[in-house]
Protein backbone atom coordinates (compact mmCIF):
# COMPACT_ATOMS: atom_id res chain seq x y z
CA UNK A 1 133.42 101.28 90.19
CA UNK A 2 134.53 103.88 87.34
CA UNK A 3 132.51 104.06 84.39
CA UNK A 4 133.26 105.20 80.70
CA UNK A 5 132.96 108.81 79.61
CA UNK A 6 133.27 110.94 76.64
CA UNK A 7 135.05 114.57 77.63
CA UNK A 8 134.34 116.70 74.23
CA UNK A 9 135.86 120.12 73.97
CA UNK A 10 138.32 122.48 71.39
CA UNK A 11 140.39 124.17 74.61
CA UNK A 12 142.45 121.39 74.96
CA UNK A 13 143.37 122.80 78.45
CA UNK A 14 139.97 122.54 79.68
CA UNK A 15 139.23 119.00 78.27
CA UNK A 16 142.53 117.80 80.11
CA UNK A 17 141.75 119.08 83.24
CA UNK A 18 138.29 117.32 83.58
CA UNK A 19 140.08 114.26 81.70
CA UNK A 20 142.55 114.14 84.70
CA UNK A 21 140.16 114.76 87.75
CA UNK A 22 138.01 112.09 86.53
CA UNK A 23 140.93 109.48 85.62
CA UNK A 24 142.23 110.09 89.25
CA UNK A 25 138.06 108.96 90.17
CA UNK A 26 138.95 106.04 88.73
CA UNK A 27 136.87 106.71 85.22
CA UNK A 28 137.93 105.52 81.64
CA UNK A 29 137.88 108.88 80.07
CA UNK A 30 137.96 109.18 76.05
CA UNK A 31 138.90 112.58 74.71
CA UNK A 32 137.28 114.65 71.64
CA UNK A 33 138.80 118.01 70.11
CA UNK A 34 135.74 118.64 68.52
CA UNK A 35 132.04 117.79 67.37
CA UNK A 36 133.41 115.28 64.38
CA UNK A 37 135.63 112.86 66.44
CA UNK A 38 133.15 112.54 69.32
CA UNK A 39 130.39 111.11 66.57
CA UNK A 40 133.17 109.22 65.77
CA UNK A 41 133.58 107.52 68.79
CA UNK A 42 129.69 107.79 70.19
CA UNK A 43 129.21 105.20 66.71
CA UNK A 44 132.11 102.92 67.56
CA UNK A 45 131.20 102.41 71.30
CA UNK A 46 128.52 103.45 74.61
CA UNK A 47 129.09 105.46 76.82
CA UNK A 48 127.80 106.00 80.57
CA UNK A 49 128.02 109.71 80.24
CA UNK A 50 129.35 112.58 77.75
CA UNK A 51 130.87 115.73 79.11
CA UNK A 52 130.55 118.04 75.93
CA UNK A 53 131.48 122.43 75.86
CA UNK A 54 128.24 124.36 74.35
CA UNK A 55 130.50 126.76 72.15
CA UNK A 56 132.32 124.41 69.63
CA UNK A 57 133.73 126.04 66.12
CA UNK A 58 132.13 123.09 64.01
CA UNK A 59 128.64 122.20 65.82
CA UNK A 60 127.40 123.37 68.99
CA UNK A 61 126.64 120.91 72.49
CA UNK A 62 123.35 121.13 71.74
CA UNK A 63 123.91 120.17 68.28
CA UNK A 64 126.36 117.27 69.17
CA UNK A 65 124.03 115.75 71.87
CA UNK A 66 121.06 115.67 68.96
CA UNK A 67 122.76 113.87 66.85
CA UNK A 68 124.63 112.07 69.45
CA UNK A 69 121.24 110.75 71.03
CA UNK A 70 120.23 109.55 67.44
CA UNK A 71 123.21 107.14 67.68
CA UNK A 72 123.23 106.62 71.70
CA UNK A 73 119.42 107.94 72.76
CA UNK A 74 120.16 106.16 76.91
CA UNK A 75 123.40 107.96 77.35
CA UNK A 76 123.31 110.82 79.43
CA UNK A 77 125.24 114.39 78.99
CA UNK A 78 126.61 117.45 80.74
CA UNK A 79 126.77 120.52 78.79
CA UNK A 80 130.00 122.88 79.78
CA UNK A 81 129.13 126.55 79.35
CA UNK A 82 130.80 130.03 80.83
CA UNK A 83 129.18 131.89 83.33
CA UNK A 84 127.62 134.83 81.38
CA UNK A 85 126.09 131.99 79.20
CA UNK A 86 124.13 130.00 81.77
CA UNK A 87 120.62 130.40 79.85
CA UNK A 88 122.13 128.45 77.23
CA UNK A 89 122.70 125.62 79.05
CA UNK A 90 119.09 125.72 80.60
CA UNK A 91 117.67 125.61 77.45
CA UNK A 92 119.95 122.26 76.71
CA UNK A 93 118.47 121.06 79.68
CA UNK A 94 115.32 121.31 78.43
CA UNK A 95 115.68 119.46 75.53
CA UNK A 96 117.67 116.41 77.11
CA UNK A 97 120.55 117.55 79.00
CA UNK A 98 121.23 115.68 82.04
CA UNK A 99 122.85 118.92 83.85
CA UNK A 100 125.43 121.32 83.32
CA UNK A 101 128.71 122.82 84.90
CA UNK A 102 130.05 126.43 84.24
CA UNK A 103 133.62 127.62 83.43
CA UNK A 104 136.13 128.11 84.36
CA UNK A 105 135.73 125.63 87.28
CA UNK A 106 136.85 126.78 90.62
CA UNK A 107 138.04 123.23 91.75
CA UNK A 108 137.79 119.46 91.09
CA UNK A 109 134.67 119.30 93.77
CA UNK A 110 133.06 121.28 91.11
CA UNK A 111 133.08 118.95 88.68
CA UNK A 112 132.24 115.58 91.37
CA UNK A 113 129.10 117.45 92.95
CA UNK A 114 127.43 117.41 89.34
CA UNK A 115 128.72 114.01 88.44
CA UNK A 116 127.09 112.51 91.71
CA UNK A 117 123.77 114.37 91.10
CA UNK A 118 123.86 112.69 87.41
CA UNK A 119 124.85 109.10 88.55
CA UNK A 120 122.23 109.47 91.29
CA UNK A 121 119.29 109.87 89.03
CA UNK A 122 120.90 107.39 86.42
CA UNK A 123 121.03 104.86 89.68
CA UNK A 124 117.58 105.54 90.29
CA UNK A 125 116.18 105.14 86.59
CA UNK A 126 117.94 102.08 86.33
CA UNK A 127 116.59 100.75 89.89
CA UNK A 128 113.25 101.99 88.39
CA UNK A 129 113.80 99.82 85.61
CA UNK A 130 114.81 96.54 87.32
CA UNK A 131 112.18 97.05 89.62
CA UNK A 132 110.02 97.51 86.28
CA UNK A 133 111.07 93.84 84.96
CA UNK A 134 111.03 92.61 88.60
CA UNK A 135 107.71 93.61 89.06
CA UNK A 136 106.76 92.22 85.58
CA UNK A 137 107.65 88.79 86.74
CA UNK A 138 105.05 88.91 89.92
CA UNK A 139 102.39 92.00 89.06
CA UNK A 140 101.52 94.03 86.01
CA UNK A 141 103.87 96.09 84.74
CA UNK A 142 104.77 99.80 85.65
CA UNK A 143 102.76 100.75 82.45
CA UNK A 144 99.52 98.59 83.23
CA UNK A 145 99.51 99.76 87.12
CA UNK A 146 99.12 103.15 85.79
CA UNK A 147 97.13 102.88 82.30
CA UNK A 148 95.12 105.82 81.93
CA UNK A 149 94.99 108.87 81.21
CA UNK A 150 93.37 109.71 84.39
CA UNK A 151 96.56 107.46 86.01
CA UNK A 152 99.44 109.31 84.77
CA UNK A 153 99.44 112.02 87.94
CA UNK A 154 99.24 109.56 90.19
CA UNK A 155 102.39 107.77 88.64
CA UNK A 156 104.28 110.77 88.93
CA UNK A 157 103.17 111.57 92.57
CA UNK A 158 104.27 107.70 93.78
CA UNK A 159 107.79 108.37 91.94
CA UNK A 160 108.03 111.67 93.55
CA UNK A 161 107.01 110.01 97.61
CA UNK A 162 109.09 106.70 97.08
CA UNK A 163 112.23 108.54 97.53
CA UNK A 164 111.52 109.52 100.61
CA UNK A 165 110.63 107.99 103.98
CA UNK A 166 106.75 109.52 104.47
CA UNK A 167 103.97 107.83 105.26
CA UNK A 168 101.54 106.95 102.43
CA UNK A 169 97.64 106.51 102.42
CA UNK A 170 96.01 105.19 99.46
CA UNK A 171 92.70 105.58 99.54
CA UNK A 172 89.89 104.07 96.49
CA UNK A 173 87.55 102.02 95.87
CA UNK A 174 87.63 97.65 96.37
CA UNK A 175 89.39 96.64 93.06
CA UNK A 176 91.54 99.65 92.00
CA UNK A 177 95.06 98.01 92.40
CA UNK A 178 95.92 99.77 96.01
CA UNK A 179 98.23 97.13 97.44
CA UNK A 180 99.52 97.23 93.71
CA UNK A 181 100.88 101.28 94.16
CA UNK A 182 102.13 100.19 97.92
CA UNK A 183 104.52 97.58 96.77
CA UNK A 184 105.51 99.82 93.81
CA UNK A 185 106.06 102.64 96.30
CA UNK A 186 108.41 100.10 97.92
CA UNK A 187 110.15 98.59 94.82
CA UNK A 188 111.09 102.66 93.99
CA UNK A 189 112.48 103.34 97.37
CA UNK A 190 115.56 103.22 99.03
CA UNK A 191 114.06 100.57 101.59
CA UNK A 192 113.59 98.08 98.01
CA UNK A 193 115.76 95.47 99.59
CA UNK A 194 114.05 95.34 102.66
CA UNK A 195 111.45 93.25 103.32
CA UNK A 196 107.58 94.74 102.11
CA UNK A 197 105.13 93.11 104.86
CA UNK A 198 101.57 93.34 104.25
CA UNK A 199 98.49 92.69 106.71
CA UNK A 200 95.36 92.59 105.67
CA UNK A 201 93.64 94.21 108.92
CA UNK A 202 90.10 93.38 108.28
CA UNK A 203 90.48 89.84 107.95
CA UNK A 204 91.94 89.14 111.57
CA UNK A 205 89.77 89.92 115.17
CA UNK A 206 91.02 92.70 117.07
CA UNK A 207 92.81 89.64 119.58
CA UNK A 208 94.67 88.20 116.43
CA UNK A 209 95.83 91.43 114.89
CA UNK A 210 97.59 92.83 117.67
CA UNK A 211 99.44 89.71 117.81
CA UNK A 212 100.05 89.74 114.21
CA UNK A 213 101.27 93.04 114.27
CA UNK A 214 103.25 93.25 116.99
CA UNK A 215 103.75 89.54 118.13
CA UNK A 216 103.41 87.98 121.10
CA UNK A 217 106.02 86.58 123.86
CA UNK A 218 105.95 82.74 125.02
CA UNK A 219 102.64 82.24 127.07
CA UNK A 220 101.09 85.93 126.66
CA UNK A 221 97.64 83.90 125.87
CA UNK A 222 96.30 80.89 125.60
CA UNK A 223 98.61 78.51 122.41
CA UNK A 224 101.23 81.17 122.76
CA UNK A 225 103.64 78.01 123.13
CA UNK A 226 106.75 80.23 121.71
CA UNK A 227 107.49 83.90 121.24
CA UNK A 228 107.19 85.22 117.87
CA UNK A 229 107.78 88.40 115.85
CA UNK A 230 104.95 90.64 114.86
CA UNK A 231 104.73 92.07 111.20
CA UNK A 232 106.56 95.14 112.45
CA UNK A 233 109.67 93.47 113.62
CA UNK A 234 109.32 91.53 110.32
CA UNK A 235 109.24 94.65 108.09
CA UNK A 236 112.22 96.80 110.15
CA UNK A 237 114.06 98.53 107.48
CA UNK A 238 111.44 97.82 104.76
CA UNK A 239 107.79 98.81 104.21
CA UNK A 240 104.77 97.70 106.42
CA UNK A 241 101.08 97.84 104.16
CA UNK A 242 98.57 97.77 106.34
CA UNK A 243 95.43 97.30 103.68
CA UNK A 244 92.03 98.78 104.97
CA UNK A 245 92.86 100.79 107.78
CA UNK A 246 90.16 101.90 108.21
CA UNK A 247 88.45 98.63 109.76
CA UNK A 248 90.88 98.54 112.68
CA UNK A 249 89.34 98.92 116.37
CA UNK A 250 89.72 101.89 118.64
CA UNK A 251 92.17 100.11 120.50
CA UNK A 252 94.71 98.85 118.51
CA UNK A 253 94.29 102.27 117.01
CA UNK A 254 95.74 103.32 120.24
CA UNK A 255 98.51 100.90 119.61
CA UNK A 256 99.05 102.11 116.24
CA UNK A 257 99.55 105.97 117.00
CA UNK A 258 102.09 104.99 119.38
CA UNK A 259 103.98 103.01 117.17
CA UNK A 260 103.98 105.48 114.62
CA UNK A 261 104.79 108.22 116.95
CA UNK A 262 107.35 106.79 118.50
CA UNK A 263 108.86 103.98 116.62
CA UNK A 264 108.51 101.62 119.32
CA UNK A 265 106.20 98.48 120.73
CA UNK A 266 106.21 96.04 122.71
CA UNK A 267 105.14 92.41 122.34
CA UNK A 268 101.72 91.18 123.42
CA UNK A 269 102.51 89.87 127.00
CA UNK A 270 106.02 91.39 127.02
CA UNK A 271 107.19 94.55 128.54
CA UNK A 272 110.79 95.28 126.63
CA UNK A 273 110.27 97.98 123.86
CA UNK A 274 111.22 97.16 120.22
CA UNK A 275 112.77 100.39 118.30
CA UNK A 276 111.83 99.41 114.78
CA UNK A 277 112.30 101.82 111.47
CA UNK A 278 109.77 100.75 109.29
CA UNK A 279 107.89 103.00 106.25
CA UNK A 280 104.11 102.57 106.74
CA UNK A 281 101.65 102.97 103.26
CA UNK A 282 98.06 102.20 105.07
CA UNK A 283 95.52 102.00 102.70
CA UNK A 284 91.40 101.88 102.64
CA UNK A 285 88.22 102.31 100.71
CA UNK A 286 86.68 103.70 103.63
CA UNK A 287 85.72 108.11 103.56
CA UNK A 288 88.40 107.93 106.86
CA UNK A 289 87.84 112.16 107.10
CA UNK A 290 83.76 110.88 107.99
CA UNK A 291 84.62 107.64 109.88
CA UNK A 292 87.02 110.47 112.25
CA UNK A 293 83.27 112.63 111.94
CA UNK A 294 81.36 109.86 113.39
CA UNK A 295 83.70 109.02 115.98
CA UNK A 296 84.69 105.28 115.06
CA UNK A 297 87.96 106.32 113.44
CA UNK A 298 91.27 108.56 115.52
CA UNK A 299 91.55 112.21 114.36
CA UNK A 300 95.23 112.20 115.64
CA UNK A 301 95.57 108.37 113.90
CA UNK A 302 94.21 109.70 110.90
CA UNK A 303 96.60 112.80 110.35
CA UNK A 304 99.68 110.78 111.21
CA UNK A 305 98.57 108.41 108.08
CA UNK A 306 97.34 111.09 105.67
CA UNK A 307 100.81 112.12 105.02
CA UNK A 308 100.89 111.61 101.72
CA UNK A 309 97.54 110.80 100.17
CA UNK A 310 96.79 109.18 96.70
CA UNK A 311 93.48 108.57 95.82
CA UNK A 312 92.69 106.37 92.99
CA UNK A 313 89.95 106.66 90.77
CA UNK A 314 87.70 103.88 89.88
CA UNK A 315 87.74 101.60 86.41
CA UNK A 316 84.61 103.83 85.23
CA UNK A 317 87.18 106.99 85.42
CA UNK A 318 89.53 105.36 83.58
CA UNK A 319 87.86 103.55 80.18
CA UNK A 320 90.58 104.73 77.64
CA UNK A 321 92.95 102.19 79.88
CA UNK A 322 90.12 99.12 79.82
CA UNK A 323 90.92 97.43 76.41
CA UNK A 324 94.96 97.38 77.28
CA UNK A 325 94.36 96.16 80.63
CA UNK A 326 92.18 93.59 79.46
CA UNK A 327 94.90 92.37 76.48
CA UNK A 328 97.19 91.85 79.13
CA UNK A 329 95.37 90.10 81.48
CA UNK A 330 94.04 88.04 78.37
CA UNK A 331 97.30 87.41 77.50
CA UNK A 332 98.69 86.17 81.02
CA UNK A 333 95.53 84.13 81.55
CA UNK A 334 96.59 82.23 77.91
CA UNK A 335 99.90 81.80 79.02
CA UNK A 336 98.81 80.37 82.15
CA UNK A 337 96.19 78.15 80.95
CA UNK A 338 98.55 76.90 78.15
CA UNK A 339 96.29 78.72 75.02
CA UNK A 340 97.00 80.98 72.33
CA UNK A 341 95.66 84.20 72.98
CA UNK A 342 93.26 85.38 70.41
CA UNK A 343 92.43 88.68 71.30
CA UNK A 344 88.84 90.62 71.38
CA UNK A 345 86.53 91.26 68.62
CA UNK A 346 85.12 94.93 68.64
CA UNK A 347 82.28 93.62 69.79
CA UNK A 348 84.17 92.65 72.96
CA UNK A 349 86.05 95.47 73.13
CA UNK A 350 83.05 97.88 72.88
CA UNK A 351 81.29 95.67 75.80
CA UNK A 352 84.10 95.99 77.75
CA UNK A 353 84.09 99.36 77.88
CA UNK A 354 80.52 100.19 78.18
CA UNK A 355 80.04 98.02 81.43
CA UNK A 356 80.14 99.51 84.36
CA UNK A 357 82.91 97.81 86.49
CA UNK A 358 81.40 98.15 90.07
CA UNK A 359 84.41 95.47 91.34
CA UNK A 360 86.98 97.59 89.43
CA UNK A 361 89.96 96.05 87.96
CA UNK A 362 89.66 92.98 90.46
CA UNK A 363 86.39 92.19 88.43
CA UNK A 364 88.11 93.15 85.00
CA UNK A 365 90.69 90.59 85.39
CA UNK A 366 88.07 87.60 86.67
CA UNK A 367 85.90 88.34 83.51
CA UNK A 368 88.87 88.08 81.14
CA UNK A 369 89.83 84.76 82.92
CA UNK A 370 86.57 83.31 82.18
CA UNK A 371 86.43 84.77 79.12
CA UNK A 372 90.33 83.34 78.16
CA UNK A 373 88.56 79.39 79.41
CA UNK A 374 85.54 79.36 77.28
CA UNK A 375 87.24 81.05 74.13
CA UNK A 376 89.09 78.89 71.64
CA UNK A 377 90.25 82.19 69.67
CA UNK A 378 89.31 85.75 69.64
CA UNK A 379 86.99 86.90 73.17
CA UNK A 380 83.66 87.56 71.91
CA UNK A 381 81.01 89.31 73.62
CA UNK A 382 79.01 86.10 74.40
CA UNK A 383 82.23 85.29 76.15
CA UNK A 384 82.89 87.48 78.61
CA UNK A 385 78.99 86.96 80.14
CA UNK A 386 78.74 90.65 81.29
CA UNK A 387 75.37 90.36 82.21
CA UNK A 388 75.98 88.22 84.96
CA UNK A 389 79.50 89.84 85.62
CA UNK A 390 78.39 91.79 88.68
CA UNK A 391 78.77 91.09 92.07
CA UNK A 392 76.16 88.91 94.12
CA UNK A 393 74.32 92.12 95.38
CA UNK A 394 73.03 92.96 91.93
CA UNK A 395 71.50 89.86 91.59
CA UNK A 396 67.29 89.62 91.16
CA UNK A 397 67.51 86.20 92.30
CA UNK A 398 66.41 86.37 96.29
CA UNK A 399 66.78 82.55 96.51
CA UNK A 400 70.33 82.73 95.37
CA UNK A 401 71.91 86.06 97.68
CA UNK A 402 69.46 84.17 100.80
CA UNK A 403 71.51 80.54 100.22
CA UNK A 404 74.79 82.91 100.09
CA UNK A 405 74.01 84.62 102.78
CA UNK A 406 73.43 81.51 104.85
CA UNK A 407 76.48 79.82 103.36
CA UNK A 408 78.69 82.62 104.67
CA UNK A 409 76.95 83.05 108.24
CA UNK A 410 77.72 79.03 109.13
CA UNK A 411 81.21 79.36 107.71
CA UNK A 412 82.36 82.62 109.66
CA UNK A 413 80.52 80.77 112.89
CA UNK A 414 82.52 77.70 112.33
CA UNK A 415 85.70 79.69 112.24
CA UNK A 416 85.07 81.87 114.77
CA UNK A 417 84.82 84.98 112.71
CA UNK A 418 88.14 84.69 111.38
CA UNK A 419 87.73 85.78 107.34
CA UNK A 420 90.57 83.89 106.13
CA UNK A 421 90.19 80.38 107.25
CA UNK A 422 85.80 80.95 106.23
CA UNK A 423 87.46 81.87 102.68
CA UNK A 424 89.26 78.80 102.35
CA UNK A 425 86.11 76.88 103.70
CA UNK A 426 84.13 78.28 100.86
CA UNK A 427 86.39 78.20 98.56
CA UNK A 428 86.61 82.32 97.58
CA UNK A 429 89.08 84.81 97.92
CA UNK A 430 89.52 86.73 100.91
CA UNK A 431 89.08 89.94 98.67
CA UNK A 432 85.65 88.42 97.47
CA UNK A 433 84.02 87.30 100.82
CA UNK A 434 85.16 90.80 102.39
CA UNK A 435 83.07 92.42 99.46
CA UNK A 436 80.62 89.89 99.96
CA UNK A 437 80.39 90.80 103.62
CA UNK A 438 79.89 94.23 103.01
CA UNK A 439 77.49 94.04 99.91
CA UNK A 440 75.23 92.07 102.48
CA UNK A 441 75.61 93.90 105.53
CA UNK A 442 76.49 90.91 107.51
């Protein structure tokens, strides 16, 4: 589809000939002679892109483009400069410039190769963007994902691996938002409009994730009464999260290598192999560099998932980013819940960023719930019941961690050690009775 674009130039030669290579692309090209008329016509309508010379008689490209971007601050521009000159169009680069092209041009390809390397990164912010709104609808924002000071690295580092196909590992502490940077290493990708399948590997046994993974055909076990597609076959052409890695078992560690090596499985009882392409993020909170020390975790497994790591810090690391992530997830809990939301007092605000935060921005967002529930207008500190806040384990009262203890022994017996369905029997999160499980050392 051709888009609109201002050509701006005094050799009227020059301006013609890109005017007439990018008509015949199918463009709507508006011509300038000079500096004047293209203000003119950047304040009577947008543009997708402006094509401008650097050495004008009335005002410079650079010139034009700052006061072009006052009017028009999205559109993007090329700056045209000659050969001996090039420096001068770096430095426009540096202050805005899209790219440039140098004259006289030796052919029309020229002109095309530097037009598709400017629509390709316009494509992508504006994929970046919908994915931003998109995302905004279902998670946090872009902005609240990576609030911080401390986060604004790791932002740059998931922009820079989304584009391509490598593996990722995200690695932190429980809480920290890691399936949050898989799915928005997804949503920036190429594979966005692919499925993104996640598996949470240490809430299934060893028996159930293999078939989960890589399904099963019709009677390869006992209530295999039909074949069915694994979470690989599932995510082909899209991106497979496989959250906590690190609990898997030696052998479908096995399993795992081979898939990633070789981009092929086969079904649990069947014997045809699947070619699947499929972009694997793994994350964990586990030290996977000791767990491959002490034996229980694959050196081989572990460098074929450390690709790419990104390690994010805890909420302790990151307190300049506490009071915005709390106003938002005030804000969404008052929405949900059908209140007005009243914001924090500074008491609050100076609680919340004193505590300590040992569940991380899973806990933040509980507190602030509560907190949103028992408020009827601004979150006080008597509110958000901080001293309480922690998890189980930090509890003094014995009586209380013994009676949870016992709770969540007869549920996982009941269920046969499967996490999810003793979550829904006691009524938690999955999340919560996995950090439960590991706060008590059952």
């Amino acid at each position: 589809m051709g888009r609109s674009i201002l050509v701006v130039d005094d050799d009227k030669l020059m301006r013609s000939f890109i005017a007439l290579v990018l008509s015949e692309d199918g463009h709507q090209v508006q011509e300038a002679g000079n500096a004047r008329e293209a203000l003119a016509h950047l304040k009577h309508r947008d543009f997708d892109l402006v094509i401008t010379d650097l050495k004008m008689p009335d005002m410079d490209g650079v010139e034009l483009m700052r006061e072009g971007r006052t009017v028009r601050p999205e559109t993007p521009w090329i700056i045209i400069t000659a050969y001996g000159s090039i420096g001068s169009a770096v430095e426009a680069m540096k202050v805005g410039a899209a790219d440039y092209l140098t004259k006289p041009l030796g052919s029309p390809d020229e002109l095309r190769l530097v037009l598709s390397r400017v629509w390709r990164e316009i494509d992508d912010k504006r994929s970046i963007q919908l994915m931003s709104e998109e995302l905004g609808r279902q998670f946090p924002p872009i902005e609240m994902i990576f609030a911080g000071a401390k986060m604004a690295g790791i932002r740059a580092m998931v922009e820079q691996v989304a584009a391509t196909g490598s593996t990722v590992l995200v690695m932190g502490p429980s809480g920290t938002g890691k399936e949050l940077v898989a799915r928005t290493v997804h949503q920036m990708s190429p594979r966005r409009g692919k499925p993104f399948v996640a598996v949470h590997c240490a809430a299934l046994a060893e028996n159930l994730l293999e078939s989960e993974l890589f399904g099963h055909e019709k009677g390869a076990f006992t209530g295999a009464s039909a074949q069915r597609k694994g979470r690989f076959e599932l995510a082909d052409g899209g991106t497979l999260f496989l959250d906590e890695i690190g609990e898997i078992s030696p052998a479908i560690q096995v399993k795992l290598l081979r898939v990633i090596q070789e981009r092929e499985f086969e079904r649990v009882g069947g014997n045809r192999a699947i070619s699947i392409d499929v972009r694997i993020v793994a994350s964990t909170n586990r030290d996977l560099k000791a767990e491959v020390a002490a034996g229980r975790f694959r050196e081989d497994l572990f460098y074929r998932l450390n690709v790419f790591p990104i390690v994010l810090p805890p909420l302790s690391e990151r307190r300049e980013a506490i009071s915005t992530l709390a106003e938002y997830f005030a804000a969404r809990s008052a929405a949900a819940f059908g209140k007005q939301a009243g914001g924090f007092t500074p008491a609050a605000k100076g609680a919340l960023e004193a505590y300590a935060w040992p569940g991380n921005i899973r806990e933040l967002q509980n507190v602030i719930e509560r907190a949103v529930i028992l408020s009827a207008g601004a979150i006080d500190v008597s509110h958000l019941n901080l001293e309480t806040a922690q998890e189980p384990c930090g509890y003094e009262d014995g009586m209380l961690k013994a009676l949870e203890v016992e709770a969540i022994r007869k549920a996982l017996a009941e269920t046969g050690g499967n996490r999810t369905r003793a979550a829904k029997l006691l009524g938690i999160s999955l999340r919560t009775l996995q950090y439960r499980i590991k706060a008590y050392g059952l």
